[in-house]
C-alpha atoms as a PDB file:
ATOM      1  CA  UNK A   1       7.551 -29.270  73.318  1.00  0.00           C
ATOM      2  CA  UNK A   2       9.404 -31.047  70.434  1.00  0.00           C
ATOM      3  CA  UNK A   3       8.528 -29.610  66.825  1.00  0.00           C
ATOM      4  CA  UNK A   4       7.752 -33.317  65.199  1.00  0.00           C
ATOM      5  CA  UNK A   5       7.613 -36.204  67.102  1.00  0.00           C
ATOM      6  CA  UNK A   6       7.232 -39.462  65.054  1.00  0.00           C
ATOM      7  CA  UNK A   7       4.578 -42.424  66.402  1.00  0.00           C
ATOM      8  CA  UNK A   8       7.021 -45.873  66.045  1.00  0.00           C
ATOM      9  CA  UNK A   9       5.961 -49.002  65.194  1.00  0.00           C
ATOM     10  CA  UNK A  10       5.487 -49.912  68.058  1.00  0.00           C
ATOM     11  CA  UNK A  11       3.733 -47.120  69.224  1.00  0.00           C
ATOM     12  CA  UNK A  12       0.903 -47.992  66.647  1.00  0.00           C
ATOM     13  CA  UNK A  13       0.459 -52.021  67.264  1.00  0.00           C
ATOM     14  CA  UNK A  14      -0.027 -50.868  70.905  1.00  0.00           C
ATOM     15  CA  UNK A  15      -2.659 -48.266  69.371  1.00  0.00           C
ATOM     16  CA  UNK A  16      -4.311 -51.031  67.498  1.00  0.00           C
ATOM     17  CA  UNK A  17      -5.314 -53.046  70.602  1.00  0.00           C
ATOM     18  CA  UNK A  18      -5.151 -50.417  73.752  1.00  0.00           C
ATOM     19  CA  UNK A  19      -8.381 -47.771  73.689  1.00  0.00           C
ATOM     20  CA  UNK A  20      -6.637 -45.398  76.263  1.00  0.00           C
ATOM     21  CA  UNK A  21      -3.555 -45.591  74.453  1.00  0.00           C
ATOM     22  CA  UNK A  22      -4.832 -45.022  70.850  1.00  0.00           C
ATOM     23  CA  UNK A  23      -7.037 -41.997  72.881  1.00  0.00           C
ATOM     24  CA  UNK A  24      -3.812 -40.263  74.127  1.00  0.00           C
ATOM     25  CA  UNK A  25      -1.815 -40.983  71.045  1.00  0.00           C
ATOM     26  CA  UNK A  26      -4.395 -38.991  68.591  1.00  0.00           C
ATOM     27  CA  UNK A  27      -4.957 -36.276  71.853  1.00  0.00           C
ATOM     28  CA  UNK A  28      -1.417 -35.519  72.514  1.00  0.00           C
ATOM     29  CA  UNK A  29      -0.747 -35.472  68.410  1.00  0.00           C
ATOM     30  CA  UNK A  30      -3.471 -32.907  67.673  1.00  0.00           C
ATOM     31  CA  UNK A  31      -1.783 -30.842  70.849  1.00  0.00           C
ATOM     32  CA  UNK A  32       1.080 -30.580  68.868  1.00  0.00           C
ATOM     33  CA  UNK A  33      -0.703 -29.628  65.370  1.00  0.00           C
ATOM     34  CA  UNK A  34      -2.663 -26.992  67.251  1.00  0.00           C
ATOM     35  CA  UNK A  35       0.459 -25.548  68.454  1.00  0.00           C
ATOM     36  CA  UNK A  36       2.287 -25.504  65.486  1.00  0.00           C
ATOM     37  CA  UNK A  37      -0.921 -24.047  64.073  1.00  0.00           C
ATOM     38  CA  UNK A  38      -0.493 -21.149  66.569  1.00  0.00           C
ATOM     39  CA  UNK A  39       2.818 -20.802  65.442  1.00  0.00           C
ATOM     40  CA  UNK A  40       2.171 -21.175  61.790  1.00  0.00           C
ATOM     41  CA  UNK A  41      -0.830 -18.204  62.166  1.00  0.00           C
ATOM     42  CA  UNK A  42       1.432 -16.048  64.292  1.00  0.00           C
ATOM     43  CA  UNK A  43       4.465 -16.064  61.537  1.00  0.00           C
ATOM     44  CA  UNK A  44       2.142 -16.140  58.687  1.00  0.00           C
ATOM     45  CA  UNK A  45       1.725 -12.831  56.786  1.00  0.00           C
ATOM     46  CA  UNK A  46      -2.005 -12.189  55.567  1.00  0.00           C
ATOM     47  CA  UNK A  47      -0.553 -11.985  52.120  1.00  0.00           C
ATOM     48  CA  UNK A  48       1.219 -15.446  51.895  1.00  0.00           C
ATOM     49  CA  UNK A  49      -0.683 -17.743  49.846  1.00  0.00           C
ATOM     50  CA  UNK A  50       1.653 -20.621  50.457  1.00  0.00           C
ATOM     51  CA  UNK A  51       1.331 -20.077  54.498  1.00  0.00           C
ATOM     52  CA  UNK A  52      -2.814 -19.750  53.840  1.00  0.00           C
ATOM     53  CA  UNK A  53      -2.982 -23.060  52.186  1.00  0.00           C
ATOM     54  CA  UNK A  54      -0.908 -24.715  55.031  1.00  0.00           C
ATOM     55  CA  UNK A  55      -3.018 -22.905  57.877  1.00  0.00           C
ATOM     56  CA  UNK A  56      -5.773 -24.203  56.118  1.00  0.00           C
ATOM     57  CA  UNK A  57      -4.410 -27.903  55.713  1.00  0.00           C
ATOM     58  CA  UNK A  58      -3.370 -27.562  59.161  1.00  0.00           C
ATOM     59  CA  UNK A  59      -7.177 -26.446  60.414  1.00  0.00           C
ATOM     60  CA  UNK A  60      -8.494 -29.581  58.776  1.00  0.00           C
ATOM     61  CA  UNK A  61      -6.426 -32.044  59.802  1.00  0.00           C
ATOM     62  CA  UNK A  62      -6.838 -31.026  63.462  1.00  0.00           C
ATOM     63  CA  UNK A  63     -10.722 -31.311  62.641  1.00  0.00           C
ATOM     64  CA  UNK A  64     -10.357 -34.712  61.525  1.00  0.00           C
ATOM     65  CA  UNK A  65      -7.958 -35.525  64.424  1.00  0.00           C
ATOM     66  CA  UNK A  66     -10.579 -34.103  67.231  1.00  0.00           C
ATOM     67  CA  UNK A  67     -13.655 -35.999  65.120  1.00  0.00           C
ATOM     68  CA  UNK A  68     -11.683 -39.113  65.591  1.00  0.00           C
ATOM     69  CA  UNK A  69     -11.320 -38.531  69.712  1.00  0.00           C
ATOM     70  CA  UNK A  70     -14.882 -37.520  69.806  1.00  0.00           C
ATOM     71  CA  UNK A  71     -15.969 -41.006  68.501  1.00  0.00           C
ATOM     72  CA  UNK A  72     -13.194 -42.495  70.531  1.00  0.00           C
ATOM     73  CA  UNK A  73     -14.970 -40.915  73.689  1.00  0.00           C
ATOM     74  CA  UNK A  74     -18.160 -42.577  72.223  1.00  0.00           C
ATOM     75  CA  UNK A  75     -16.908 -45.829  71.528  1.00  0.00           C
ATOM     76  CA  UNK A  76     -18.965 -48.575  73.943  1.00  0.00           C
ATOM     77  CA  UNK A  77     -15.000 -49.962  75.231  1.00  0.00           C
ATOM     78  CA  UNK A  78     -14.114 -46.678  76.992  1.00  0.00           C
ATOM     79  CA  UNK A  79     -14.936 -46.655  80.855  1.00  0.00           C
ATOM     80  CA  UNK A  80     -15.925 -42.243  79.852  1.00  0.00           C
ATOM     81  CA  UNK A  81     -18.618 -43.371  77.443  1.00  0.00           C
ATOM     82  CA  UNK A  82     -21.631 -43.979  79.735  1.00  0.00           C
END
């Protein structure tokens, strides 16, 4: 798995206008946040503020990222949300 991978512009009009594309863009993003989260924890000394405040960053973002699928699932256009 690639450290960073960077959405194009491309990659984001066909977000804008594809459901199941915009769906596996955000899913397969917040894979790779939770894994570098793993990481992150695992190298992190409990007496790091710096690394605490990034874990912690981290930990939200991936909230917001899995709030956005779980209204994604809900939205009326996707064929899951019955």
């Amino acid at each position: 798995m690639p450290d960073f991978i960077v959405a194009t512009d491309q990659d984001l009009e066909r977000a804008r206008s594809d459901h199941a594309f915009r769906q596996q863009l955000i899913a397969q993003n917040l894979d790779y946040l939770l894994a570098a989260l793993n990481k992150l924890r695992r190298a992190n000394s409990s007496s790091d503020p710096a690394g605490a405040i990034q874990i912690r960053e981290a930990v939200q973002l991936a909230v917001k990222l899995a709030d956005i699928l779980h209204k994604l699932a809900d939205h009326p256009g996707n064929p899951r949300a019955a």
